[in-house]
C-alpha atoms as a PDB file:
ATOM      1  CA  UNK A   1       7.555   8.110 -32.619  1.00  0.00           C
ATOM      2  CA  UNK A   2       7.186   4.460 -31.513  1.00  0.00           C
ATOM      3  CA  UNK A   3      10.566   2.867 -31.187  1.00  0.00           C
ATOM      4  CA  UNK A   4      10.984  -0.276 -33.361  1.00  0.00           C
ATOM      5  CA  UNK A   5      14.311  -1.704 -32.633  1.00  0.00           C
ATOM      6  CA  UNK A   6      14.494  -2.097 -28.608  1.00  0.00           C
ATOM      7  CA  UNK A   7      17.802  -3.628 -26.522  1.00  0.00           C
ATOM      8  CA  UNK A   8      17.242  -5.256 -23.473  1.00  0.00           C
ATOM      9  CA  UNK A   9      19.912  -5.372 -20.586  1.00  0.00           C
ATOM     10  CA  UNK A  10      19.561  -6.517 -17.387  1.00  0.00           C
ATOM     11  CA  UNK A  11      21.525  -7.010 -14.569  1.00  0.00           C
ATOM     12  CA  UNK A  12      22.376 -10.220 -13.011  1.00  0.00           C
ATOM     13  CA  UNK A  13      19.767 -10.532 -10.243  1.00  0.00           C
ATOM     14  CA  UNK A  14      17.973 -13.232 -11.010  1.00  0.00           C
ATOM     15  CA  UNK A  15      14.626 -11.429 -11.092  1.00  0.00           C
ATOM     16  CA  UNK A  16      16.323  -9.146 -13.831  1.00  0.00           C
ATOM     17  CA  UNK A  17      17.701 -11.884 -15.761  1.00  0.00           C
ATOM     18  CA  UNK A  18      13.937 -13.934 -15.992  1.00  0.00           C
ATOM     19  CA  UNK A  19      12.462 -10.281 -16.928  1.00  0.00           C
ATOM     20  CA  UNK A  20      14.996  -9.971 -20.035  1.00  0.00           C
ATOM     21  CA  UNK A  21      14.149 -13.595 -20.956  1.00  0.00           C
ATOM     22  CA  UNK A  22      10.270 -12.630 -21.133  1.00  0.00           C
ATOM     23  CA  UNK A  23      10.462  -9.213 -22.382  1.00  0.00           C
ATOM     24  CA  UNK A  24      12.937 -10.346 -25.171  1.00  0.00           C
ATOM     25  CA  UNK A  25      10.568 -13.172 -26.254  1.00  0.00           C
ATOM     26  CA  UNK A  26       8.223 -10.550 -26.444  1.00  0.00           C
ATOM     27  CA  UNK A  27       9.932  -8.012 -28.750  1.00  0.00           C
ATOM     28  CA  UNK A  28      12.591  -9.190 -30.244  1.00  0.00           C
ATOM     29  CA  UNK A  29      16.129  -7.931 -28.746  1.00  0.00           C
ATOM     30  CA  UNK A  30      17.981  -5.611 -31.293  1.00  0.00           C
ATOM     31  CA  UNK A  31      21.957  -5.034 -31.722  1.00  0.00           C
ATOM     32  CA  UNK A  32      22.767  -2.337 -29.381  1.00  0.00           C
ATOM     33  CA  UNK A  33      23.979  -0.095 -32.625  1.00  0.00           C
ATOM     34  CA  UNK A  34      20.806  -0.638 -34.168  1.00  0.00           C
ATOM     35  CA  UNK A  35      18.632   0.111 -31.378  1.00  0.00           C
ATOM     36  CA  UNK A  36      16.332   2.985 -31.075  1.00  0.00           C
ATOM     37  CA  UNK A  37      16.273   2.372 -27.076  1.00  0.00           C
ATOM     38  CA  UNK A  38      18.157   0.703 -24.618  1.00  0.00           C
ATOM     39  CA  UNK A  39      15.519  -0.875 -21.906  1.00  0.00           C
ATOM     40  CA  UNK A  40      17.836  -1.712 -18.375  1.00  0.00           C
ATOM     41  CA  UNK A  41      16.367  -3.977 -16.333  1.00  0.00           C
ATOM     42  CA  UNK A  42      17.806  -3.695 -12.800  1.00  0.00           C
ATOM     43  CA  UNK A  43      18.383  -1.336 -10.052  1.00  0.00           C
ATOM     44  CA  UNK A  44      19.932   2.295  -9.960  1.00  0.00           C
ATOM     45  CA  UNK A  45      23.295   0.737 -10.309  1.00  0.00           C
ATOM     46  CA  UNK A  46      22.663  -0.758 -13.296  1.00  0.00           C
ATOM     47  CA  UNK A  47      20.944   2.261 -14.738  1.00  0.00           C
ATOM     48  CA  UNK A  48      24.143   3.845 -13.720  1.00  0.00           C
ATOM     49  CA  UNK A  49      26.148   1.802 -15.475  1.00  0.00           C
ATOM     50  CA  UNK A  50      24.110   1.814 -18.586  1.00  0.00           C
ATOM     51  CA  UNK A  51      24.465   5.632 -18.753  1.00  0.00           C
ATOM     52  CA  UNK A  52      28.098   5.492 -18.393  1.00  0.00           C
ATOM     53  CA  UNK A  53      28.206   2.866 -21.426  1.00  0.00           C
ATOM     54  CA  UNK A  54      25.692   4.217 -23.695  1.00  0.00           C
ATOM     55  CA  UNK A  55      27.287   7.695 -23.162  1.00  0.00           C
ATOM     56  CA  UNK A  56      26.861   9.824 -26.097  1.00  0.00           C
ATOM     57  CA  UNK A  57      25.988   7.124 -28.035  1.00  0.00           C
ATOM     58  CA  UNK A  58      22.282   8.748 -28.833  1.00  0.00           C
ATOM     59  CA  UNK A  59      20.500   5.919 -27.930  1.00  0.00           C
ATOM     60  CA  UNK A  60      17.867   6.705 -25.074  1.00  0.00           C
ATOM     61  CA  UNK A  61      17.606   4.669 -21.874  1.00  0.00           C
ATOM     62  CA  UNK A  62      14.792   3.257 -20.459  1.00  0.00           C
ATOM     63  CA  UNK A  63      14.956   1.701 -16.881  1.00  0.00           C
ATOM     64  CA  UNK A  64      12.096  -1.074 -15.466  1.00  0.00           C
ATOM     65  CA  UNK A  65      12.875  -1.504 -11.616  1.00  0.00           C
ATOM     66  CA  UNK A  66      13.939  -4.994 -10.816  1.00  0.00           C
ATOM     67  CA  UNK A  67      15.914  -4.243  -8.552  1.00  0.00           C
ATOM     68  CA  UNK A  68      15.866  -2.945  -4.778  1.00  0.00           C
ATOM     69  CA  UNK A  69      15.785   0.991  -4.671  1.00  0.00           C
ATOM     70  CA  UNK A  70      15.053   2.020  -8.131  1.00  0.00           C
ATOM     71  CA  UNK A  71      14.491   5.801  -8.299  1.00  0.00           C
ATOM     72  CA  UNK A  72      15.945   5.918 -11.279  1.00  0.00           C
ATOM     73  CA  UNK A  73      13.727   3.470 -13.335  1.00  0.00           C
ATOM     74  CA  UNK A  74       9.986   3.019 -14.321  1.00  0.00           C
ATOM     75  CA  UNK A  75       7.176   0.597 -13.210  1.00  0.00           C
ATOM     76  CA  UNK A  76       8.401  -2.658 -14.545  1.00  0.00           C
ATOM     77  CA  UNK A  77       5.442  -4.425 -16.417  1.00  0.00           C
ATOM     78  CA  UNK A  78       5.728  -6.422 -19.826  1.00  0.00           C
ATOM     79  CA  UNK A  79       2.512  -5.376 -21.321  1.00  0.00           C
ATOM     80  CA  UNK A  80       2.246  -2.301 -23.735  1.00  0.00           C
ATOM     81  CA  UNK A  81       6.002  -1.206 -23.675  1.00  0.00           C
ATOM     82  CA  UNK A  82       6.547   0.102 -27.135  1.00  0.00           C
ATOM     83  CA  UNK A  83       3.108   2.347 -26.193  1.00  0.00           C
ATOM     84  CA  UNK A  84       5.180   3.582 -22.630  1.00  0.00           C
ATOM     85  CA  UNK A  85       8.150   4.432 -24.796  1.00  0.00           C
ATOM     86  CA  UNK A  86       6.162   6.170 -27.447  1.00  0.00           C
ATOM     87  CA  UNK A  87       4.777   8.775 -24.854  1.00  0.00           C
ATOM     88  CA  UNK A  88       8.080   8.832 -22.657  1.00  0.00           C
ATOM     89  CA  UNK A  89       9.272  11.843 -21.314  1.00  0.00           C
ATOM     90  CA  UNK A  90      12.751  12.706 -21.511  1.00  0.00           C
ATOM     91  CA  UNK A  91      15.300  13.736 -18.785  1.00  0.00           C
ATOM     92  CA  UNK A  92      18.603  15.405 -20.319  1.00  0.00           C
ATOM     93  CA  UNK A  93      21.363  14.665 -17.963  1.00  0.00           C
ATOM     94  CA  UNK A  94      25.398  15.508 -17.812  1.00  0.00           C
ATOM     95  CA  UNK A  95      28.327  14.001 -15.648  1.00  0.00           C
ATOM     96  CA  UNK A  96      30.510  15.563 -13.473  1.00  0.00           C
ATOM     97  CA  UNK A  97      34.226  15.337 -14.929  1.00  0.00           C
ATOM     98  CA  UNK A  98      37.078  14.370 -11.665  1.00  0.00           C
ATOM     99  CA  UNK A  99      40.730  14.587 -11.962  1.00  0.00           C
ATOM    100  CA  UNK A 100      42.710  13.559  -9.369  1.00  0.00           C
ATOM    101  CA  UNK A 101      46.403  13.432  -8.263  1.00  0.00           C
ATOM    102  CA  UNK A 102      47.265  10.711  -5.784  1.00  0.00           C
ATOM    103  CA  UNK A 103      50.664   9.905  -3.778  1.00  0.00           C
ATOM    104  CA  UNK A 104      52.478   8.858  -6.534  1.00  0.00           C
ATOM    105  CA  UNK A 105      51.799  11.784  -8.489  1.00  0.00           C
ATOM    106  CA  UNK A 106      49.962   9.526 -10.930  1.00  0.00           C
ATOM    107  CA  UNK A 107      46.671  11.474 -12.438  1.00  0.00           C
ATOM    108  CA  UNK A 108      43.259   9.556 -12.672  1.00  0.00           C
ATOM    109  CA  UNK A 109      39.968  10.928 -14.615  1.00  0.00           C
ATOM    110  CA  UNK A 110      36.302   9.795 -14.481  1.00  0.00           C
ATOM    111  CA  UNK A 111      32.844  10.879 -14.608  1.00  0.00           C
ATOM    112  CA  UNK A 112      30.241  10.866 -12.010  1.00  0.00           C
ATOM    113  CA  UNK A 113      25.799  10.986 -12.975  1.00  0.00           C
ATOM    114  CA  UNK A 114      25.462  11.047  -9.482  1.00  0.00           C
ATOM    115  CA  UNK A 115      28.007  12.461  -7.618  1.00  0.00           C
ATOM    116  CA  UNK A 116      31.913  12.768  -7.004  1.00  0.00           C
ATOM    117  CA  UNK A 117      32.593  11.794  -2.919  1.00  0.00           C
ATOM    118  CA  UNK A 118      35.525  12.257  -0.793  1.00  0.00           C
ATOM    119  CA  UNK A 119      36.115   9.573   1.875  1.00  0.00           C
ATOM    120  CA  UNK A 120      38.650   9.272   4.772  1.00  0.00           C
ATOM    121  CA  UNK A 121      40.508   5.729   4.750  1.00  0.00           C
ATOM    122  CA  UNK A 122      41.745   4.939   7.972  1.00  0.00           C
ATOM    123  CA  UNK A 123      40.198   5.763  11.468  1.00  0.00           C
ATOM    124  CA  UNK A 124      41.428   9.213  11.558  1.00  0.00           C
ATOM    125  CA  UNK A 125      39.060  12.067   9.749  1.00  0.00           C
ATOM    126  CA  UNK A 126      40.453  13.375   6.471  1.00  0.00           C
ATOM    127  CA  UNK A 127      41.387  17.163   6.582  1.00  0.00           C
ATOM    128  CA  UNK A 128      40.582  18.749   3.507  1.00  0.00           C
ATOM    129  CA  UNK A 129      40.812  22.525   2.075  1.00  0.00           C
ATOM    130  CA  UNK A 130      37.999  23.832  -0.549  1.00  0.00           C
ATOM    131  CA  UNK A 131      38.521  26.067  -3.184  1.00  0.00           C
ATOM    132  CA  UNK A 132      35.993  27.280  -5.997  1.00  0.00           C
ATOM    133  CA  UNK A 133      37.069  29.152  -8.919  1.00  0.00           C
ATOM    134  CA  UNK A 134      40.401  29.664  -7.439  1.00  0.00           C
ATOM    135  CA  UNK A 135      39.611  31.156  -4.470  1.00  0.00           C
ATOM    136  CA  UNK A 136      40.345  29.473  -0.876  1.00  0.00           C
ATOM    137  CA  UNK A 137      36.652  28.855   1.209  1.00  0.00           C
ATOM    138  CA  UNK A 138      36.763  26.557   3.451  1.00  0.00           C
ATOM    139  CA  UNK A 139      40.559  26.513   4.836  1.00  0.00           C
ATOM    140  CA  UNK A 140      40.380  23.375   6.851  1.00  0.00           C
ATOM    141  CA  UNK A 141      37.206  20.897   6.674  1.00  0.00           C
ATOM    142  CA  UNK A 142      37.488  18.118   9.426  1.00  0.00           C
ATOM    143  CA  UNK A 143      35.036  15.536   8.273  1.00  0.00           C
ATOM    144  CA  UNK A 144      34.594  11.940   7.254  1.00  0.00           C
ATOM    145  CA  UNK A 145      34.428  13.054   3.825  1.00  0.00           C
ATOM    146  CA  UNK A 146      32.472  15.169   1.422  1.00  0.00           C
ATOM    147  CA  UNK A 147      30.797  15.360  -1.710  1.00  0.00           C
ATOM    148  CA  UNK A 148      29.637  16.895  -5.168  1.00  0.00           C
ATOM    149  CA  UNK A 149      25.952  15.843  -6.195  1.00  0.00           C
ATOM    150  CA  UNK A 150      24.449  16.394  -9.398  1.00  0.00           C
ATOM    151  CA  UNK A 151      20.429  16.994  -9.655  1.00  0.00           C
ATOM    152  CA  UNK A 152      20.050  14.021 -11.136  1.00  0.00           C
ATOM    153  CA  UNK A 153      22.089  12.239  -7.885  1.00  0.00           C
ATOM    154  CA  UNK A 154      20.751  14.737  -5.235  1.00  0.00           C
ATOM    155  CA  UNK A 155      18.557  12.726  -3.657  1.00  0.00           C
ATOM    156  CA  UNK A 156      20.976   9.806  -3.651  1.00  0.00           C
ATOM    157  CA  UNK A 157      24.170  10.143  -0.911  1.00  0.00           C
ATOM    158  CA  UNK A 158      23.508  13.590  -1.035  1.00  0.00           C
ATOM    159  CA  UNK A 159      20.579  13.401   0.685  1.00  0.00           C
ATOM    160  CA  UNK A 160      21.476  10.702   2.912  1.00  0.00           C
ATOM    161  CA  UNK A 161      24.166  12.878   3.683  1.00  0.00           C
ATOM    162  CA  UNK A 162      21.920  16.094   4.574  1.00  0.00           C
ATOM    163  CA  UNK A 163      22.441  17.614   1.357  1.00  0.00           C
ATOM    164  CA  UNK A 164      19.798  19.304  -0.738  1.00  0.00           C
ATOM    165  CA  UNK A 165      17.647  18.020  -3.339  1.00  0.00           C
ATOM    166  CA  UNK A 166      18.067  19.787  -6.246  1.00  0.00           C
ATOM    167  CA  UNK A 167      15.538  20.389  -8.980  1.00  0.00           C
ATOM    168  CA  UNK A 168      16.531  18.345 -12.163  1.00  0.00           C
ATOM    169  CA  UNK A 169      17.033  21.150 -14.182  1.00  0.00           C
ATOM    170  CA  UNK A 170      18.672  23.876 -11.692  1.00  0.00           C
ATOM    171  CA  UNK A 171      22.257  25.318 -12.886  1.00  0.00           C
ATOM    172  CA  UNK A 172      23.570  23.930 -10.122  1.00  0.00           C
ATOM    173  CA  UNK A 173      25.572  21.499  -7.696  1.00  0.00           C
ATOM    174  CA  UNK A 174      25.661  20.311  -4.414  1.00  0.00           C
ATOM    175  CA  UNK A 175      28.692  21.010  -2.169  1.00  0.00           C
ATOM    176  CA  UNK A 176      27.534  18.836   0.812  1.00  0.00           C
ATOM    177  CA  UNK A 177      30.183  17.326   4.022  1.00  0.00           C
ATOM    178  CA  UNK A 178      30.286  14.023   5.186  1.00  0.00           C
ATOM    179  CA  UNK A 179      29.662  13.763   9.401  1.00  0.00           C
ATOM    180  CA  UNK A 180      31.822  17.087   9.674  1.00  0.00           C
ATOM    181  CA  UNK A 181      33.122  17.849  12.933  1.00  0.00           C
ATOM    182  CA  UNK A 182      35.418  21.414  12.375  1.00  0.00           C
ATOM    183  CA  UNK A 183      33.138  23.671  11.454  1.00  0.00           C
ATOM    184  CA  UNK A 184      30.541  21.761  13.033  1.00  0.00           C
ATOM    185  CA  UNK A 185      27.704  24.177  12.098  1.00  0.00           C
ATOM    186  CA  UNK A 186      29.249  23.874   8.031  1.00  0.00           C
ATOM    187  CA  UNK A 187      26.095  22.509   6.180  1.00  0.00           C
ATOM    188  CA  UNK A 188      27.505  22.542   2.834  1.00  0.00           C
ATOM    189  CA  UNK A 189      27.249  25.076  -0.140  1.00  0.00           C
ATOM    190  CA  UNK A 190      25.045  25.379  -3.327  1.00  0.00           C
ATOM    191  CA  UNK A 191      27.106  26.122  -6.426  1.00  0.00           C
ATOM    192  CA  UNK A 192      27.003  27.232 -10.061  1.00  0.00           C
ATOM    193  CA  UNK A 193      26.961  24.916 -12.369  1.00  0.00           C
ATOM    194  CA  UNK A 194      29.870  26.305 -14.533  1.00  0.00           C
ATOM    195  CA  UNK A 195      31.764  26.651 -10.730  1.00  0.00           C
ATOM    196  CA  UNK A 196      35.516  24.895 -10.916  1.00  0.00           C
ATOM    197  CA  UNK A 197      35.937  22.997  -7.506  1.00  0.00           C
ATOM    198  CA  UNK A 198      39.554  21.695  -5.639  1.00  0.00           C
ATOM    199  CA  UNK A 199      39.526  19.925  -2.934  1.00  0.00           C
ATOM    200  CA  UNK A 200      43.313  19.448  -1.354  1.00  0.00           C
ATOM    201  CA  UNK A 201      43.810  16.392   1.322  1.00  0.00           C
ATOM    202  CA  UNK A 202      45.684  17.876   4.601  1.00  0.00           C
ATOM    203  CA  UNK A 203      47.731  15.325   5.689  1.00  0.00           C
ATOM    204  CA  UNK A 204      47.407  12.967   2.670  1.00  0.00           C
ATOM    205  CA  UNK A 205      50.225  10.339   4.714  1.00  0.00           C
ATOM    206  CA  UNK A 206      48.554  10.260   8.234  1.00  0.00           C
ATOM    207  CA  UNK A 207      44.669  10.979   7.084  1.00  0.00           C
ATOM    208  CA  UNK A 208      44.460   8.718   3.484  1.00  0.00           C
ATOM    209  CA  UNK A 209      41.713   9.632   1.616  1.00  0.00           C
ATOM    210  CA  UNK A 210      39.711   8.092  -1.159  1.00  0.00           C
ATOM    211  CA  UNK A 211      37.224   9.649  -4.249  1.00  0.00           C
ATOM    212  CA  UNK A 212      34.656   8.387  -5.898  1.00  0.00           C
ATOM    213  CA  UNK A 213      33.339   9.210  -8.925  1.00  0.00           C
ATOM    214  CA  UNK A 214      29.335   6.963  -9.378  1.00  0.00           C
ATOM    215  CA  UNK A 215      31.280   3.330  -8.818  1.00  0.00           C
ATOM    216  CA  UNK A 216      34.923   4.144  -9.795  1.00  0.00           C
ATOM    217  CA  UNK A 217      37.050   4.751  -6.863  1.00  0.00           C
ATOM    218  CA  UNK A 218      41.066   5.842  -6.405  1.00  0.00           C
ATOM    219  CA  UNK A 219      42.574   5.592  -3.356  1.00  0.00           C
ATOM    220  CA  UNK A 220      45.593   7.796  -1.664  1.00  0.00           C
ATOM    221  CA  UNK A 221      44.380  11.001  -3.188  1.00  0.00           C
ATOM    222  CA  UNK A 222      45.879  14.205  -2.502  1.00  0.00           C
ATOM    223  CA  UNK A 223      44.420  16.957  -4.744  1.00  0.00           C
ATOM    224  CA  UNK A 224      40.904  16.886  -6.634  1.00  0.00           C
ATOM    225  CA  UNK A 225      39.294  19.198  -9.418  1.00  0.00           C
ATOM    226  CA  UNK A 226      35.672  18.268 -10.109  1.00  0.00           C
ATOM    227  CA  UNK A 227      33.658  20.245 -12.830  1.00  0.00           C
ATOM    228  CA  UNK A 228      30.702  19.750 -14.907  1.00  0.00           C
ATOM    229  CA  UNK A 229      30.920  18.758 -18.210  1.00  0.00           C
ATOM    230  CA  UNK A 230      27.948  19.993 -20.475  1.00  0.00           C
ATOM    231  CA  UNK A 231      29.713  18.188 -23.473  1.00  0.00           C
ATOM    232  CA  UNK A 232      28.507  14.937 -22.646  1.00  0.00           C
ATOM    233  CA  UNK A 233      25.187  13.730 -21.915  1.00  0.00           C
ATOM    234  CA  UNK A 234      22.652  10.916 -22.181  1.00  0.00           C
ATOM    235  CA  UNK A 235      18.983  11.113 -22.377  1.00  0.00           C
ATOM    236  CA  UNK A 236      16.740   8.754 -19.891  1.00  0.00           C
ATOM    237  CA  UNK A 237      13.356   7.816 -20.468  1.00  0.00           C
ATOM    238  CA  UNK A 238      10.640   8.055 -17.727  1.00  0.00           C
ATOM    239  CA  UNK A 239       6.465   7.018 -18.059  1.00  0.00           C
ATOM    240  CA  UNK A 240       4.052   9.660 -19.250  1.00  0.00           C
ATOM    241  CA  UNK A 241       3.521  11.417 -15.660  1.00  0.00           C
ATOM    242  CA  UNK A 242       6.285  10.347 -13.658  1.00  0.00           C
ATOM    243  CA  UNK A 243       9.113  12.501 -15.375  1.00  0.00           C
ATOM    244  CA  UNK A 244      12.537  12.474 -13.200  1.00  0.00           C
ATOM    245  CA  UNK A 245      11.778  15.973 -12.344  1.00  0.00           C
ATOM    246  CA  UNK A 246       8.322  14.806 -11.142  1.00  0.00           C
ATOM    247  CA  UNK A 247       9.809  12.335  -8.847  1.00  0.00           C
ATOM    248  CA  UNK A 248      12.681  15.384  -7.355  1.00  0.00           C
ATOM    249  CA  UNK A 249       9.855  17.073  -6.284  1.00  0.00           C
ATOM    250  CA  UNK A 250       7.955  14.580  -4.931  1.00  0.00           C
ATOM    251  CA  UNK A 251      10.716  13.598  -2.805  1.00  0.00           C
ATOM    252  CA  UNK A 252      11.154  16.413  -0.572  1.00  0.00           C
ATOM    253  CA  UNK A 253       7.169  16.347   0.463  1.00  0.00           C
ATOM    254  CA  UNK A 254       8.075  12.485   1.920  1.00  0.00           C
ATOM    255  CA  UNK A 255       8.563  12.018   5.447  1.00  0.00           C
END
């Protein structure tokens, strides 16, 4: 079905802003409760933030790259959009759900697309103990941090980080450290996707650390639980051929 009512966001790079202004003259620009599809003009932050807006919200996003990295968005082009959205392929995708405690014993929630990261604070490396399901596995990790990917954010930090990419639709998550120095030789863990994770902070006073859920950050943290949560979830739109898990695969054959 060829949407009729499209919203246009963009965000506020000025190449974005000058694409909404043409691509709005173009087709109109609908209420965002009215829409059939939200069209984000921007980057992958944007697109980031989009999901986290539209979340749940039924309303499909569809992403046009006007911004720097962009793996998360289409070929931008005005010409013959409500045709590209007609024959869109769709990419189901759910959040990671964080709850942390910091020092004060005050408890902070989010969700992360991408991924949920750990990160020390000061110039000492954070100490941290893992445990999945309950169960104790990594007793002491001496890192700079670590991390939780999606599939849908494994080839983001995760993979800067050494982590693996993860095909799009693969029960499962990426346990991946941050420049670890105890174990050394510790290259991170693949989960299950129903798997509960804690991460404690050692030290918490002497080694502050920080979390990050996609771009919503706490500081002083001592305790973490991260799981997926498979009742949310937002569907993104990609071009006929170049499907998000298309573009997973392709990106472990670059070099």
């Amino acid at each position: 079905m060829t949407p009729e009512r499209v919203s246009f966001i963009a965000s506020d790079a000025p190449e974005a802003i000058d694409a909404r202004e043409a691509l709005v003259s173009r087709y109109g620009n609908a209420e965002f409760d009215s829409a059939d599809v939200i069209v984000a003009l921007g980057g992958d932050g944007l697109m980031l933030q989009a999901i986290h807006r539209f979340l749940n919200s039924d309303i499909p996003i569809y992403g046009m790259n006007r911004g720097s990295i962009g793996f998360l968005m289409n070929e931008y082009s005005e010409d013959s959009l409500l045709d590209r959205l007609s024959k869109a392929e769709i990419a189901k995708v759910y959040p990671l759900r964080m709850s942390v405690c910091d020092l004060n014993g005050t408890t902070h929630t989010a969700l992360a697309f991408n991924e949920v990261s750990m990160l020390r604070q000061s110039y000492q490396a954070a100490k941290l103990r893992l445990s999945i399901d309950g169960r104790i596995r990594l007793e002491e990790l001496i890192c700079d941090g670590v991390l939780v990917s999606t599939p849908a954010g494994s080839t983001a930090y995760n993979l800067s980080a050494h982590g693996p990419i993860l095909p799009i639709n693969a029960p499962l998550l990426a346990l991946t450290p941050i420049s670890a120095f105890r174990p050394r030789r510790w290259r991170g863990a693949l989960l299950p996707r129903n798997a509960k994770i804690r991460i404690k902070v050692l030290e918490p006073d002497k080694r502050p650390v920080s979390t990050v859920a996609d771009h919503t950050q706490f500081n002083d943290i001592v305790d973490v639980h991260i799981e997926a949560d498979e009742t949310l979830s937002i569907d993104m739109m990609f071009d006929e051929g170049h499907s998000l898990e298309e573009r997973v695969i392709t990106e472990q054959f670059q070099y």
